[in-house]
N, C-alpha and C. Protein backbone atom coordinates (compact mmCIF):
# COMPACT_ATOMS: atom_id res chain seq x y z
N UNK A 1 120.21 -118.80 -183.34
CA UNK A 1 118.82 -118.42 -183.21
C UNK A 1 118.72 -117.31 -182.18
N UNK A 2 117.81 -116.51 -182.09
CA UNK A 2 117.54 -114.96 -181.44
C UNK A 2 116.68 -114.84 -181.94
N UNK A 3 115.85 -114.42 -180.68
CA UNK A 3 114.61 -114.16 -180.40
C UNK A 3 114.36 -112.67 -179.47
N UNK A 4 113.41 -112.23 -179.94
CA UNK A 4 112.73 -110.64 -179.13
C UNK A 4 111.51 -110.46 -178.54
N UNK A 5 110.75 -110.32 -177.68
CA UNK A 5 109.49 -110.15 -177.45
C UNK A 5 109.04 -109.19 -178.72
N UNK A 6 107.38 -109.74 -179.13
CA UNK A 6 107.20 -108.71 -180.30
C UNK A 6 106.50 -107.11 -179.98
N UNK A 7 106.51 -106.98 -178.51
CA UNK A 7 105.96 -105.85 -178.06
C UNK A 7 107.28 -104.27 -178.64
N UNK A 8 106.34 -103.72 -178.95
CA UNK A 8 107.17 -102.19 -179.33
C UNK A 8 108.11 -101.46 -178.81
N UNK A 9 107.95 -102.09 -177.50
CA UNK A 9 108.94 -101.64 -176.55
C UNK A 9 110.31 -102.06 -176.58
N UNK A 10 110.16 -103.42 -177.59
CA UNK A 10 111.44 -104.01 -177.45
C UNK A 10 111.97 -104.07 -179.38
N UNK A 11 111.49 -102.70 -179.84
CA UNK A 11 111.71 -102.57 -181.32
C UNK A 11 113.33 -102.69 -181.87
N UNK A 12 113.80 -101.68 -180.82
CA UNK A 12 115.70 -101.44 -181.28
C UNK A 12 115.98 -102.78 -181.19
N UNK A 13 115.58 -104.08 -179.88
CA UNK A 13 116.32 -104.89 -180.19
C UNK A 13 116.01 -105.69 -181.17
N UNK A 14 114.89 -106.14 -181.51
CA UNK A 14 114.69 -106.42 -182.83
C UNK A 14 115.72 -106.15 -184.38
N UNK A 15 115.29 -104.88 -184.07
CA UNK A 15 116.50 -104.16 -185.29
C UNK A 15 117.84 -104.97 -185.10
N UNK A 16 118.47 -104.75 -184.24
CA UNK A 16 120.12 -104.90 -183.70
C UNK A 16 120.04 -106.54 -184.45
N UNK A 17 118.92 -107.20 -183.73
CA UNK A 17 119.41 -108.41 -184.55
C UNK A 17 119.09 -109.13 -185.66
N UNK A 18 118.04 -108.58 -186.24
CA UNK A 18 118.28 -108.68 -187.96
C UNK A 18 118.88 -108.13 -188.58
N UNK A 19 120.05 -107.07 -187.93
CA UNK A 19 121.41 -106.68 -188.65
C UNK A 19 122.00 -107.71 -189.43
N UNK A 20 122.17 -108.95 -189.14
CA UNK A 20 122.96 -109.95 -189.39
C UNK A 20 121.84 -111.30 -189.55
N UNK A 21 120.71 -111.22 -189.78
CA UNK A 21 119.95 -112.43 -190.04
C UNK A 21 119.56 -112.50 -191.19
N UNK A 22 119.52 -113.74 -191.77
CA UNK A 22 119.00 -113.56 -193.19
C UNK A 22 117.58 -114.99 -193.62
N UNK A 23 117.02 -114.90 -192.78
CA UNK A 23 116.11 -116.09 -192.39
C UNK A 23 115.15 -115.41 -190.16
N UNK A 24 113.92 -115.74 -190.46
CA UNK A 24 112.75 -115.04 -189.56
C UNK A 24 111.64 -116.38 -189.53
N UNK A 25 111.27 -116.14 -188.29
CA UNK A 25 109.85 -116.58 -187.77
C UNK A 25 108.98 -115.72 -187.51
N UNK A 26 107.69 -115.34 -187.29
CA UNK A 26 107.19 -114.82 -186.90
C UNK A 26 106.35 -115.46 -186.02
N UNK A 27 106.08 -115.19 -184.54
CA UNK A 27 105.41 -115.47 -183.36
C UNK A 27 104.16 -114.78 -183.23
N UNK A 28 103.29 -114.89 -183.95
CA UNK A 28 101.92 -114.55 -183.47
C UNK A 28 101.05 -114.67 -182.44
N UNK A 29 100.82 -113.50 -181.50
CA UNK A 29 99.70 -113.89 -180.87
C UNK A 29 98.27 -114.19 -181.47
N UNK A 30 97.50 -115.52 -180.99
CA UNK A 30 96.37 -115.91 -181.23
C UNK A 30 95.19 -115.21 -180.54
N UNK A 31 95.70 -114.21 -179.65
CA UNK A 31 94.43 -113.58 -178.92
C UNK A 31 93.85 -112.76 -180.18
N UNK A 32 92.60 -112.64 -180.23
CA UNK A 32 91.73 -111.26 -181.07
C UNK A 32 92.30 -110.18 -180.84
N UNK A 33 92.21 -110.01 -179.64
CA UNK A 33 92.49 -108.48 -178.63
C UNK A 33 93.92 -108.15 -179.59
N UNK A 34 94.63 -109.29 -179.88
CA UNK A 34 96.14 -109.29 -180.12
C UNK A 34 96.47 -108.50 -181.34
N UNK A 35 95.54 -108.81 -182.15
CA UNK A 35 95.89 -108.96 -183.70
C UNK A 35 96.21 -107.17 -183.84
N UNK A 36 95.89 -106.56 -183.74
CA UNK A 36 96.83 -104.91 -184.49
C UNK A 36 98.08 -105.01 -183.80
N UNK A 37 98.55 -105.43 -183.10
CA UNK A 37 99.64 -105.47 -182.00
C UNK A 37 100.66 -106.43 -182.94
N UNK A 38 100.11 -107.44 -183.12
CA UNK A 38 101.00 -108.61 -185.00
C UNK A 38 100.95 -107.51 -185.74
N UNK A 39 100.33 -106.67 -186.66
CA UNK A 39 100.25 -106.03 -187.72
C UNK A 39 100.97 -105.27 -187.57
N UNK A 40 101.43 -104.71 -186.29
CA UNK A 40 102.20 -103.49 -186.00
C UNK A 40 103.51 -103.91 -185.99
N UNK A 41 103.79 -105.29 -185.15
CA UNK A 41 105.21 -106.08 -185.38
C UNK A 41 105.62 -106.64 -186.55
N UNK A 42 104.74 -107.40 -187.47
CA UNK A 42 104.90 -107.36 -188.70
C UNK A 42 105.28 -106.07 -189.70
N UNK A 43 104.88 -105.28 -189.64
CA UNK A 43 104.98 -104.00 -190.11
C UNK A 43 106.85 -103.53 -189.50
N UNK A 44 107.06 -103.80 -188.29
CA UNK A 44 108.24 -103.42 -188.23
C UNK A 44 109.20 -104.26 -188.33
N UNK A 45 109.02 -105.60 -188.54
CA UNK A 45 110.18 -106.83 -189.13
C UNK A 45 109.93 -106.40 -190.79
N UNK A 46 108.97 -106.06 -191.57
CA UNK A 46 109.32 -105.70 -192.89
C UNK A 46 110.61 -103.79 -192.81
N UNK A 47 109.95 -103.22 -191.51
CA UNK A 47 110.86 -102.17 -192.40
C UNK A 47 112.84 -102.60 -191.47
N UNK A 48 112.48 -102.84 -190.55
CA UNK A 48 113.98 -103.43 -190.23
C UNK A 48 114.56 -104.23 -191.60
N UNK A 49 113.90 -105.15 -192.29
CA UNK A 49 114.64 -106.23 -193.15
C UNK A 49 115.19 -105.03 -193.77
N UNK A 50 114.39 -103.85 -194.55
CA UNK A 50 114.12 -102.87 -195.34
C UNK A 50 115.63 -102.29 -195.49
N UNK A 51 115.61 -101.57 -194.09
CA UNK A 51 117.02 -100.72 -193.79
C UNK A 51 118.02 -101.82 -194.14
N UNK A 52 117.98 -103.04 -193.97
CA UNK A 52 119.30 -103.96 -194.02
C UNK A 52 119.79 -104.61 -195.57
N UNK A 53 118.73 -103.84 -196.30
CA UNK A 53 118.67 -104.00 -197.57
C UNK A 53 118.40 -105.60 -198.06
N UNK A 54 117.36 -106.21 -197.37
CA UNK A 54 117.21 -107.65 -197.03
C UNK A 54 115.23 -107.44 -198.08
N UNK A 55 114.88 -107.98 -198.33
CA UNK A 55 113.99 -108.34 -199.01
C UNK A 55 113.11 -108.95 -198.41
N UNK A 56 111.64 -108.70 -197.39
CA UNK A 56 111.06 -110.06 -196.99
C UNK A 56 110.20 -111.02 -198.22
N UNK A 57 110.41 -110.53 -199.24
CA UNK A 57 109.85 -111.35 -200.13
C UNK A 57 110.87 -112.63 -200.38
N UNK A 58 111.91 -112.45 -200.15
CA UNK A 58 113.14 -113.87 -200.66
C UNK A 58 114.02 -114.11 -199.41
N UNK A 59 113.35 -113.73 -197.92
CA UNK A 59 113.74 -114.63 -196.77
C UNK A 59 113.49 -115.66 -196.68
N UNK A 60 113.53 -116.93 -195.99
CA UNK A 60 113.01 -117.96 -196.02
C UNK A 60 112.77 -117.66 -194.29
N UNK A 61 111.01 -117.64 -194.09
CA UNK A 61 109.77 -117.64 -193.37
C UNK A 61 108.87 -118.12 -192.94
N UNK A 62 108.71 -118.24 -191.88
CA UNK A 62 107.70 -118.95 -191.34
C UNK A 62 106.73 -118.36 -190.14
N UNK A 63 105.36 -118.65 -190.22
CA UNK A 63 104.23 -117.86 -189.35
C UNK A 63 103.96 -118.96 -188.09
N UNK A 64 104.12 -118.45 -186.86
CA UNK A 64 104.22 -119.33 -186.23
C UNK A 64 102.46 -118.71 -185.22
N UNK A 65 101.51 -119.54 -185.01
CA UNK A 65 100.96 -119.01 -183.99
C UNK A 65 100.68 -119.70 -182.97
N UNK A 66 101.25 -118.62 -181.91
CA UNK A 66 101.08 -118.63 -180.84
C UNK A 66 99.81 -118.91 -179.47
N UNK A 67 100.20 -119.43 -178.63
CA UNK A 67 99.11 -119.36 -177.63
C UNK A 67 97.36 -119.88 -178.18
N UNK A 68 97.71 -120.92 -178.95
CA UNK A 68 96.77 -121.73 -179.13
C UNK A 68 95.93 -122.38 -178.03
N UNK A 69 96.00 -122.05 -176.99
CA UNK A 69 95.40 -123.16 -175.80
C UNK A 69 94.55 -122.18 -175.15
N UNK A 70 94.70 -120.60 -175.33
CA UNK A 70 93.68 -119.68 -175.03
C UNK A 70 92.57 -119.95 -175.71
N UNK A 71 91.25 -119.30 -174.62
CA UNK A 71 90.03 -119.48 -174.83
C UNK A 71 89.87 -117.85 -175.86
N UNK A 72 90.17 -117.45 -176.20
CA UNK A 72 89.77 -116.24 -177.24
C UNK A 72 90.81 -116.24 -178.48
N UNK A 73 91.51 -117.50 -178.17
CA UNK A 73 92.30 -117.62 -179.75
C UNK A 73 91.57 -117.18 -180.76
N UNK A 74 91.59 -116.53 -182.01
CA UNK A 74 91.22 -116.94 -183.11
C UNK A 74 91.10 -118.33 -183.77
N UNK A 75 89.90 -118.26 -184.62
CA UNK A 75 90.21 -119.48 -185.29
C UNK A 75 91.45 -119.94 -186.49
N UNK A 76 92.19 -120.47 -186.47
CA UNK A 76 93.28 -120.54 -187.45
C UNK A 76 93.22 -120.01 -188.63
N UNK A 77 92.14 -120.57 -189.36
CA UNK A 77 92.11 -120.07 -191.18
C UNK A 77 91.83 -118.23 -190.58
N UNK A 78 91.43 -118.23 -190.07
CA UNK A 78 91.06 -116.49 -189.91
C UNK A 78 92.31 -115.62 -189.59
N UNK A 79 93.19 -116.04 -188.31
CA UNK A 79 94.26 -115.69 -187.70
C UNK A 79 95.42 -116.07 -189.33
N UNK A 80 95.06 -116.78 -189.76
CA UNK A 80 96.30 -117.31 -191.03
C UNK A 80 95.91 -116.19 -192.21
N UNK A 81 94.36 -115.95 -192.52
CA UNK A 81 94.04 -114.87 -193.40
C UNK A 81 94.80 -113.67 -193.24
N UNK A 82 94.83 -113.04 -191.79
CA UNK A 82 94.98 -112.15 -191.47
C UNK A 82 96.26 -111.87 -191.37
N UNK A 83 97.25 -112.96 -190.87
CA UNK A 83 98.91 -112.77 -191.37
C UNK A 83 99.67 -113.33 -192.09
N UNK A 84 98.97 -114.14 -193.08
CA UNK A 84 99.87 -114.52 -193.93
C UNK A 84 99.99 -113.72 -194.58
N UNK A 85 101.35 -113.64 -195.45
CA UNK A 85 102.06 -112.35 -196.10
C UNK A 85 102.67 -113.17 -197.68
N UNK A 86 102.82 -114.36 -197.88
CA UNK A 86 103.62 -114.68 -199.22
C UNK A 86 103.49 -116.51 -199.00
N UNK A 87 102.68 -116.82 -198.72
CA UNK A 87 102.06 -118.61 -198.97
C UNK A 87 103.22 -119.69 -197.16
N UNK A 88 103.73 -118.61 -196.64
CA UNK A 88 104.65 -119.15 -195.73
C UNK A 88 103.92 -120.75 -195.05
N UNK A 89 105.11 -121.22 -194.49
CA UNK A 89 104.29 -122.10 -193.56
C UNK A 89 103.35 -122.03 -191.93
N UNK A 90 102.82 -122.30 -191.98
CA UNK A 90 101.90 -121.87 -190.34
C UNK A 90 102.04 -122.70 -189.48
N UNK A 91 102.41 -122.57 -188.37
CA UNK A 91 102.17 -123.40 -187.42
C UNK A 91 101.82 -123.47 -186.09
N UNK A 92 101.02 -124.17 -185.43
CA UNK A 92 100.59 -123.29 -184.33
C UNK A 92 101.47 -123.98 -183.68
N UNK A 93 100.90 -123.44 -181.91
CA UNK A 93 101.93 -123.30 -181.00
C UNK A 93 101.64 -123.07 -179.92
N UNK A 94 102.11 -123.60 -178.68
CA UNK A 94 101.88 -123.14 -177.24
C UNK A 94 103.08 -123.09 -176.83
N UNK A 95 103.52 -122.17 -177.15
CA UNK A 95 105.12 -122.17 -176.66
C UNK A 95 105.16 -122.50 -175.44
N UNK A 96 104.57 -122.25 -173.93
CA UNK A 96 104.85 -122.45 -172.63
C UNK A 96 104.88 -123.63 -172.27
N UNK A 97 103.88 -124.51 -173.35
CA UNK A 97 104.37 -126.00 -173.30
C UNK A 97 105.32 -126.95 -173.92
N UNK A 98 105.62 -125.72 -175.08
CA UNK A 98 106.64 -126.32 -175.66
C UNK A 98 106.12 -126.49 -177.22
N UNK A 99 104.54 -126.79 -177.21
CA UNK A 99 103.93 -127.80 -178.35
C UNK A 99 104.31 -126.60 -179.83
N UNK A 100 104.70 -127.14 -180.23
CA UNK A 100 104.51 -126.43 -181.89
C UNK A 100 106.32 -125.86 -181.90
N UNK A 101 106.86 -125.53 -180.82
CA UNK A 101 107.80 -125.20 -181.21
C UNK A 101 108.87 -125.55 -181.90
N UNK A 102 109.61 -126.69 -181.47
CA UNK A 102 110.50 -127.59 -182.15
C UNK A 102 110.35 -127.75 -183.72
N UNK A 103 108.75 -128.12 -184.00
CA UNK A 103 108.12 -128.27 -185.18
C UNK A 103 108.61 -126.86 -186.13
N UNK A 104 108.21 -125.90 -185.42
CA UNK A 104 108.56 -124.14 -186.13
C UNK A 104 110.00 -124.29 -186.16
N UNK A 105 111.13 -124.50 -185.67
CA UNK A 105 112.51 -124.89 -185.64
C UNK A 105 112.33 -125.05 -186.78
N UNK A 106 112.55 -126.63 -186.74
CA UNK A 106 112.61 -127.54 -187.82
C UNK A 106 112.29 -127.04 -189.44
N UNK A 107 111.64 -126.44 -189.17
CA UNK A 107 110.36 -125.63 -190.51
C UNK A 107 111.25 -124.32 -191.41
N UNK A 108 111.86 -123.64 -189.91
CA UNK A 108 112.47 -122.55 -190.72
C UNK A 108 113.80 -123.60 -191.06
N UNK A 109 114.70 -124.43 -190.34
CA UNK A 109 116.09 -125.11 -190.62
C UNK A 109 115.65 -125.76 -191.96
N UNK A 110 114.51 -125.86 -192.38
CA UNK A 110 113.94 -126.79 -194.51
C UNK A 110 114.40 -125.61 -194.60
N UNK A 111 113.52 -124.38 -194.70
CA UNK A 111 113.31 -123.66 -195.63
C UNK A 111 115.01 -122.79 -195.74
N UNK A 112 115.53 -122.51 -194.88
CA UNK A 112 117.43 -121.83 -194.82
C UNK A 112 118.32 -123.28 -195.70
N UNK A 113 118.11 -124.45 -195.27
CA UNK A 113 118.96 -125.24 -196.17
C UNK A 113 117.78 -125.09 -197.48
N UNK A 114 117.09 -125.26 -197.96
CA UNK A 114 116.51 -125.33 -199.12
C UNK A 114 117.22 -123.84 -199.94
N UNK A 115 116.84 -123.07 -199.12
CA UNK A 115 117.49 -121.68 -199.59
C UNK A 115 119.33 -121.86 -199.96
N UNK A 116 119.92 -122.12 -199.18
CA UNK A 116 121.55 -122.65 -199.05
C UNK A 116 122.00 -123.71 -200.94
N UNK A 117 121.17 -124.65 -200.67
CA UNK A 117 121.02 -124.94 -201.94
C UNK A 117 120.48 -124.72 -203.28
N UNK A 118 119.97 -123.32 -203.08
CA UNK A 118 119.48 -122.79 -204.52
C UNK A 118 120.63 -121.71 -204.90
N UNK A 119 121.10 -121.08 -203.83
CA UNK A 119 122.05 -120.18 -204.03
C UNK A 119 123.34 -120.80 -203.99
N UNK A 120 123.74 -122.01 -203.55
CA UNK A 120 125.26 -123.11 -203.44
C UNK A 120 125.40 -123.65 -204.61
């Protein structure tokens, strides 16, 4: 597992390590303020997969959001309108407490063995 902050600043490393991944989470911030800042990181986990000749339509994916315990979260179905990309699973999350994370683990480890066994 490898992980990147989704800020722009930290794009190359992003890249470097979906060289070799074939399975993604995505970490959403729940702030409003947040949301072009997801669209823009989303936007660059599709063209990284792109160059790696990886498909995000037949990764196995999951939308994770973030920072649920803020007072300017979005409301879920809205924040889920706005990034879901292909029926993925959602899950929220306060990462600093921990809550939702394990759960997002778990979520992408179905969907990579489910995947393992369609192609095995």
């Amino acid at each position: 597992m490898y992980t990147v902050p989704g800020q722009v600043f930290y794009e190359a490393s992003r890249k470097l390590i979906l060289e070799r991944r074939r399975r993604s989470h995505f970490v959403a911030d729940s702030q409003e303020e947040r949301l072009d800042a997801n669209f823009e990181t989303m936007e660059n986990l599709q063209e990284h997969l792109r160059e790696h000749n990886l498909k995000f339509e037949t990764i196995p994916y999951v939308l994770q959001l973030n920072k649920r315990d803020l007072p300017n979260a979005m409301v879920v179905p809205e924040l889920t309108k706005q990034l879901r990309k292909k029926g993925e699973p959602v899950l929220e999350a306060v990462a600093v407490t921990g809550q939702g994370v394990f759960e997002t683990l778990r979520e992408v480890a179905k969907l990579v063995l489910a995947e393992l066994k369609k192609s095995g």
